[in-house]
PDB file of N, CA and C in Angstrom:
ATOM      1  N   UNK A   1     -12.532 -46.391 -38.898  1.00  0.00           N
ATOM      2  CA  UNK A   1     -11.322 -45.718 -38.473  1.00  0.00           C
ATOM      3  C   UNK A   1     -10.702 -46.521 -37.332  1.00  0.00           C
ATOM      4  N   UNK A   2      -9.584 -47.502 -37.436  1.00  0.00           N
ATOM      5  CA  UNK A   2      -8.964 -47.651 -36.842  1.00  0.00           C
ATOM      6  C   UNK A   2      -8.368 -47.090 -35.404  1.00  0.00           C
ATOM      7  N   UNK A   3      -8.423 -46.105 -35.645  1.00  0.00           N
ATOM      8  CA  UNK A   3      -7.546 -45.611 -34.216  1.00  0.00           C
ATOM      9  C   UNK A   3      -8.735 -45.383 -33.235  1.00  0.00           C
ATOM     10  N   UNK A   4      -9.526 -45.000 -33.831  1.00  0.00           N
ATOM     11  CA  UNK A   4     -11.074 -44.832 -32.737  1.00  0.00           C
ATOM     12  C   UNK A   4     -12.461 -46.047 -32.708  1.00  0.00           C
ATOM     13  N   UNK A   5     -11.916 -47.254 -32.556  1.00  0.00           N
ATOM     14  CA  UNK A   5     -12.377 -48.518 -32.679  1.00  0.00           C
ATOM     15  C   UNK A   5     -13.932 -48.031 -31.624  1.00  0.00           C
ATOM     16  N   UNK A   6     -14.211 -47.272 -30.706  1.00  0.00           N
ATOM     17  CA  UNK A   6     -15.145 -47.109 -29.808  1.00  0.00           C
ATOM     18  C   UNK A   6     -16.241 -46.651 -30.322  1.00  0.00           C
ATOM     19  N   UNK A   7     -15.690 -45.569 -31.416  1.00  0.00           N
ATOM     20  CA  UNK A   7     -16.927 -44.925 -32.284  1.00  0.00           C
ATOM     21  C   UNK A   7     -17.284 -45.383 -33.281  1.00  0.00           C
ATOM     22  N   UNK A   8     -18.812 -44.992 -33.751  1.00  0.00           N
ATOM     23  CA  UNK A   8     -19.078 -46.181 -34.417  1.00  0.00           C
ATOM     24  C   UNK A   8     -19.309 -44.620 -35.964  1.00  0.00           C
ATOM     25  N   UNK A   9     -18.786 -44.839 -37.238  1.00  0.00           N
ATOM     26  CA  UNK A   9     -18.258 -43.934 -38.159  1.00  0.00           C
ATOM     27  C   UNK A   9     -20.033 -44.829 -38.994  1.00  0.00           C
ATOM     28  N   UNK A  10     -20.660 -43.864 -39.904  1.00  0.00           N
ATOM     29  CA  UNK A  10     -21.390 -44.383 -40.852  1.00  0.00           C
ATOM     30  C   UNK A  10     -20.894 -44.358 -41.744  1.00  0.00           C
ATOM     31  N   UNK A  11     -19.556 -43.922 -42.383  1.00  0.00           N
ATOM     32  CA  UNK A  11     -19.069 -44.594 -43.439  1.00  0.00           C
ATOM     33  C   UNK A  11     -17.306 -44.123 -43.569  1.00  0.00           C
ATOM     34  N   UNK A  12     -16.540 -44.865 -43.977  1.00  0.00           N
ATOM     35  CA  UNK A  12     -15.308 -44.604 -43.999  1.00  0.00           C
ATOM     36  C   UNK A  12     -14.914 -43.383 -45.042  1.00  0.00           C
ATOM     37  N   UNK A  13     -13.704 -42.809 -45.016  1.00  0.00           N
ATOM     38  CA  UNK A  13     -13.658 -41.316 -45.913  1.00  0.00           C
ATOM     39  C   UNK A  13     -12.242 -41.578 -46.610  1.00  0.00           C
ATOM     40  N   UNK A  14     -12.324 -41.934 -47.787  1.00  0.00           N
ATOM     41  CA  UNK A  14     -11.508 -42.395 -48.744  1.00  0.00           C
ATOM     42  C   UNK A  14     -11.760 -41.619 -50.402  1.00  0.00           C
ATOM     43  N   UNK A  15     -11.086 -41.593 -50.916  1.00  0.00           N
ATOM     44  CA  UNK A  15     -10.529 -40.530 -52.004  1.00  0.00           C
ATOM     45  C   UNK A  15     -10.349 -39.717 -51.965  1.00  0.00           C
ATOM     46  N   UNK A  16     -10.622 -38.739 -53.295  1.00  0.00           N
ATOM     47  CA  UNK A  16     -10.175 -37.362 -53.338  1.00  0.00           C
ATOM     48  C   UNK A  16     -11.276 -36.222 -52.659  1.00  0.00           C
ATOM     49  N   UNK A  17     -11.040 -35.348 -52.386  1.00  0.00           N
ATOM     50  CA  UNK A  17     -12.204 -34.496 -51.723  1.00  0.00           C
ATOM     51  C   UNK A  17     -13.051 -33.623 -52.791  1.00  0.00           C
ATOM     52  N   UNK A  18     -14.134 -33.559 -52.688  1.00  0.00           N
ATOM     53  CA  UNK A  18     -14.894 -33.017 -53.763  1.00  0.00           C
ATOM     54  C   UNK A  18     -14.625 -31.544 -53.207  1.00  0.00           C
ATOM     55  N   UNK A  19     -14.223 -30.873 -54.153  1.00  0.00           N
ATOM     56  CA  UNK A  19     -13.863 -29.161 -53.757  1.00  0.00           C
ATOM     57  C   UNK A  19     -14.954 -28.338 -54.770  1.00  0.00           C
ATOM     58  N   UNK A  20     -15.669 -27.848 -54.155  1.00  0.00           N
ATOM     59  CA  UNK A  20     -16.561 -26.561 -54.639  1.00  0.00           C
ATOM     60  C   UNK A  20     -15.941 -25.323 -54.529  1.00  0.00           C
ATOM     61  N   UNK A  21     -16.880 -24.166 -55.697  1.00  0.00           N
ATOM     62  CA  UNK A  21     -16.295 -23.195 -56.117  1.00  0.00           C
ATOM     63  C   UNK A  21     -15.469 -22.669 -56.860  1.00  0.00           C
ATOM     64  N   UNK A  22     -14.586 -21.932 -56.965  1.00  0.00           N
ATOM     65  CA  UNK A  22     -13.977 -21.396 -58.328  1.00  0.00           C
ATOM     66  C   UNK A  22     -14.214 -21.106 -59.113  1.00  0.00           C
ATOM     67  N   UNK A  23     -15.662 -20.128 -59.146  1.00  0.00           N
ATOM     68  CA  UNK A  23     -16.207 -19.511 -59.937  1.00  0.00           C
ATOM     69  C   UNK A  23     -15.795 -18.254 -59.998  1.00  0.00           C
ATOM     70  N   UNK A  24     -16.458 -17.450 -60.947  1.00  0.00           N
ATOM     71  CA  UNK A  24     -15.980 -16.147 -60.699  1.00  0.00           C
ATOM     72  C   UNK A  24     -16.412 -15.137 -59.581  1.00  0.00           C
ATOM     73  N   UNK A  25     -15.534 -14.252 -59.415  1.00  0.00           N
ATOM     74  CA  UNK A  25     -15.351 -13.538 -58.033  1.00  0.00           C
ATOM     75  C   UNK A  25     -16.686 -12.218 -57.968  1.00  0.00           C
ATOM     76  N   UNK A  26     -17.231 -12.110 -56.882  1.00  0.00           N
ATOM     77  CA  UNK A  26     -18.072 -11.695 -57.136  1.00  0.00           C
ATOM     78  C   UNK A  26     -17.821 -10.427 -57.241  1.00  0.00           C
ATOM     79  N   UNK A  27     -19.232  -9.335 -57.985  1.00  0.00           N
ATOM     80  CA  UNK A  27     -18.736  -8.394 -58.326  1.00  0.00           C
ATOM     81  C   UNK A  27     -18.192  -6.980 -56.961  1.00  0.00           C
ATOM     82  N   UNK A  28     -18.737  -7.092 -56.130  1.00  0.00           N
ATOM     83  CA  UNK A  28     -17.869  -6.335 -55.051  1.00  0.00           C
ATOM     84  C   UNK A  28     -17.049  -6.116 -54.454  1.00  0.00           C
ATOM     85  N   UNK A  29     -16.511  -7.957 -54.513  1.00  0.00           N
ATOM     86  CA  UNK A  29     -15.229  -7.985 -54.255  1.00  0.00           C
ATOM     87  C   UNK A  29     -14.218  -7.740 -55.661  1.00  0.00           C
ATOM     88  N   UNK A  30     -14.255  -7.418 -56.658  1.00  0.00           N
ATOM     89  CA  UNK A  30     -13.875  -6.939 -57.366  1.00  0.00           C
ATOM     90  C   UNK A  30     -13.680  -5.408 -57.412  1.00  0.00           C
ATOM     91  N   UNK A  31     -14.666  -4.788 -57.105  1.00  0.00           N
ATOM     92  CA  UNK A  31     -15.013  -3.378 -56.791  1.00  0.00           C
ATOM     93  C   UNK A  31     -14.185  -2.865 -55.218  1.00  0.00           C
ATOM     94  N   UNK A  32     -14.295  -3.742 -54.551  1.00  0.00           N
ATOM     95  CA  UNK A  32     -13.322  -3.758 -53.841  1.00  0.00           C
ATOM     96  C   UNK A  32     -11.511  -3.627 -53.266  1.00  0.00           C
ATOM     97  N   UNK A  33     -11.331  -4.616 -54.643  1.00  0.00           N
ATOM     98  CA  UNK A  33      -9.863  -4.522 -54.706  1.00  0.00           C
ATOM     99  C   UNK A  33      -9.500  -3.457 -55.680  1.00  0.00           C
ATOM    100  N   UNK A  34     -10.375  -3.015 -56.460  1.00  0.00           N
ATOM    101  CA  UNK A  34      -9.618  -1.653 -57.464  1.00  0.00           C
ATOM    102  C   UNK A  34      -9.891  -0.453 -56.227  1.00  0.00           C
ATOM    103  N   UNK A  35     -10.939  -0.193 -55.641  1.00  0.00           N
ATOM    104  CA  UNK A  35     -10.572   0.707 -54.717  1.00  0.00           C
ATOM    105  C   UNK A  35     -10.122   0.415 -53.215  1.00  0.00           C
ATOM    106  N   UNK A  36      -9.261  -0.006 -53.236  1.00  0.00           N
ATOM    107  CA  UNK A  36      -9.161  -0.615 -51.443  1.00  0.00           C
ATOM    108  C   UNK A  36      -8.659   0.457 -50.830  1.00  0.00           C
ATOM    109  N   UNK A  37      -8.217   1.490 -51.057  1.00  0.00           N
ATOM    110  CA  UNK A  37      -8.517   2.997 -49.764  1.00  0.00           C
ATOM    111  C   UNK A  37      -9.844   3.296 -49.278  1.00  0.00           C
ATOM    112  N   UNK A  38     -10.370   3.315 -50.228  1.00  0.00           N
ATOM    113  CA  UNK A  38     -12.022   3.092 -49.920  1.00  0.00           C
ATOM    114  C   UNK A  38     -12.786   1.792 -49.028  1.00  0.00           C
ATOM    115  N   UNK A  39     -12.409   0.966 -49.303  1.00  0.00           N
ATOM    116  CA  UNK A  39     -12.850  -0.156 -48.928  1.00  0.00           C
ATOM    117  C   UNK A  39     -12.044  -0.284 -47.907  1.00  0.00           C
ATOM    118  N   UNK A  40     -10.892   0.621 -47.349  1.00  0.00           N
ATOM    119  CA  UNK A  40     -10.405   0.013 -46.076  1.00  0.00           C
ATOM    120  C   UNK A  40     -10.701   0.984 -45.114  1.00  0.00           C
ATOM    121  N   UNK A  41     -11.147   2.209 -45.373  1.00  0.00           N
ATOM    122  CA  UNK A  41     -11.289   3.319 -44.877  1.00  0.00           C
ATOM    123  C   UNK A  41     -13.378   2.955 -44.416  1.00  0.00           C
ATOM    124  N   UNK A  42     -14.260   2.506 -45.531  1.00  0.00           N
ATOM    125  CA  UNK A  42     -15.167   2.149 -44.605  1.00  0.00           C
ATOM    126  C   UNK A  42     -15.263   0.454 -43.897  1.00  0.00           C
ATOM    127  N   UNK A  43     -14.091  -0.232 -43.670  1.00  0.00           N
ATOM    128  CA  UNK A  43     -14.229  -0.848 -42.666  1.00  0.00           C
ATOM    129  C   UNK A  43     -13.590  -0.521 -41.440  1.00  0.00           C
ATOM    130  N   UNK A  44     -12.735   0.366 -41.608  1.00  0.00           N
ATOM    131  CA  UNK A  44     -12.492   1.462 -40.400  1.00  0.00           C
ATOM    132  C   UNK A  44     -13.392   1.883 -40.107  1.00  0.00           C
ATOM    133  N   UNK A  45     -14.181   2.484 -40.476  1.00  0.00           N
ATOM    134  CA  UNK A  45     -15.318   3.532 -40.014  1.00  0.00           C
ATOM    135  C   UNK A  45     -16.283   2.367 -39.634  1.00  0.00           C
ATOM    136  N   UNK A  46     -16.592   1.340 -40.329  1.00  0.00           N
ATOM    137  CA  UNK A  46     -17.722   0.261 -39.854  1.00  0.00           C
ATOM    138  C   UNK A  46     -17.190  -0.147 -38.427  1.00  0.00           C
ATOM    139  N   UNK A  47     -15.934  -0.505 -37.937  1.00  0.00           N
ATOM    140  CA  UNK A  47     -15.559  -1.012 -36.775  1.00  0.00           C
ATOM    141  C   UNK A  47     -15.359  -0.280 -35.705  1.00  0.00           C
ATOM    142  N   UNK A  48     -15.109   1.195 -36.657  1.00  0.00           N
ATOM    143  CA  UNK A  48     -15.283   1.927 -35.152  1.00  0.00           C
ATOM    144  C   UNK A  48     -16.887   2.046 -34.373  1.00  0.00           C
ATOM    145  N   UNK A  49     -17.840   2.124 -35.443  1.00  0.00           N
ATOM    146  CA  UNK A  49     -19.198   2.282 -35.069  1.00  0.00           C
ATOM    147  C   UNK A  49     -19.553   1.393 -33.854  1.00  0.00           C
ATOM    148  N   UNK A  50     -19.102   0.011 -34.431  1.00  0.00           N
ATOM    149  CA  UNK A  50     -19.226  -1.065 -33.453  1.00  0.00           C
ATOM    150  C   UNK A  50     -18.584  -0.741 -32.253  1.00  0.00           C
ATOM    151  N   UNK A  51     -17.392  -0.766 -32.469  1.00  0.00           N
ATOM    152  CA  UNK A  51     -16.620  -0.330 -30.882  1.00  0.00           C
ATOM    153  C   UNK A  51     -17.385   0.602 -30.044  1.00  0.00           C
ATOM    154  N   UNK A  52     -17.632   1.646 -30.696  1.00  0.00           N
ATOM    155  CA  UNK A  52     -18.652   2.994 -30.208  1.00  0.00           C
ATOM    156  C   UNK A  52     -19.708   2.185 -29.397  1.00  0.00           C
ATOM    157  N   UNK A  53     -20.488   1.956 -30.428  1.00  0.00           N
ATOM    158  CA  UNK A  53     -21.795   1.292 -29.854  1.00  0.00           C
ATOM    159  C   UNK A  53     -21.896   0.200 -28.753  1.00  0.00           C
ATOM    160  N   UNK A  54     -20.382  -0.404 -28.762  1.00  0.00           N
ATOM    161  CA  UNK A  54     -20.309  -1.719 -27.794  1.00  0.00           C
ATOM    162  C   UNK A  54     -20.393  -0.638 -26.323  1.00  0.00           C
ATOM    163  N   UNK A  55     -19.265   0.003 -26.338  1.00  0.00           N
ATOM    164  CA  UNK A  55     -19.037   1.113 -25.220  1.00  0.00           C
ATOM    165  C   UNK A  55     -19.850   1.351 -24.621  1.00  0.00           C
ATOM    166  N   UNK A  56     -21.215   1.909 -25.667  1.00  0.00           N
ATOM    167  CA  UNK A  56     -22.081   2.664 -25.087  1.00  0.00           C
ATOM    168  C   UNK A  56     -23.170   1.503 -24.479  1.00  0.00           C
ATOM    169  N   UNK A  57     -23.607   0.391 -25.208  1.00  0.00           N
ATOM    170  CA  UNK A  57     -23.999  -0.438 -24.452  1.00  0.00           C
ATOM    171  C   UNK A  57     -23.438  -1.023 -23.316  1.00  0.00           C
ATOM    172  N   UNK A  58     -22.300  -1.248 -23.032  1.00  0.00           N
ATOM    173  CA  UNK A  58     -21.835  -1.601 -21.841  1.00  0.00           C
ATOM    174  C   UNK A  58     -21.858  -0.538 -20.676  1.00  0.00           C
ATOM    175  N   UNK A  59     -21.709   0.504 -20.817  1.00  0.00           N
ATOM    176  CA  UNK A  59     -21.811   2.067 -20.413  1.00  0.00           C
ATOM    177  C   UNK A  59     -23.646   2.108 -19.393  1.00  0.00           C
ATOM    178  N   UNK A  60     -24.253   1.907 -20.250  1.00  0.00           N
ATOM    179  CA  UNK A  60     -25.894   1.985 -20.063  1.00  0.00           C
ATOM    180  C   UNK A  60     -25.996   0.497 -18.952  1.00  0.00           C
ATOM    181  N   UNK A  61     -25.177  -0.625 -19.686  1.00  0.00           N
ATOM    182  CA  UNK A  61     -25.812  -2.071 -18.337  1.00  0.00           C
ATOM    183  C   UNK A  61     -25.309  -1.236 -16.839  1.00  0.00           C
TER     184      UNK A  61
END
């Protein structure tokens, strides 16, 4: 690499990029998007838990 002549590169990065994935979607996230009131309603409820629980640990230090 040219512009960073100081560092020393073990190998130069030339062509196309090998891209993984694009398989099929897994099945929850599938299950997911047909019910997403559901699925948005318990990550509401999952984040409030956390918030809760952060509170209360900080509460107790």
């Amino acid at each position: 690499m040219e512009n960073f002549p100081h560092l020393q590169f073990l190998q130069k990065v030339s062509g196309k990029p090998r891209l993984h994935g694009g398989g099929t979607p897994h099945p929850l996230s599938k299950e997911n998007k047909l019910n997403n009131l559901r699925h948005s309603r318990n990550l509401l409820n999952k984040t409030t838990q956390l918030k809760t629980d952060w509170n209360n640990q900080l509460s107790v230090r």
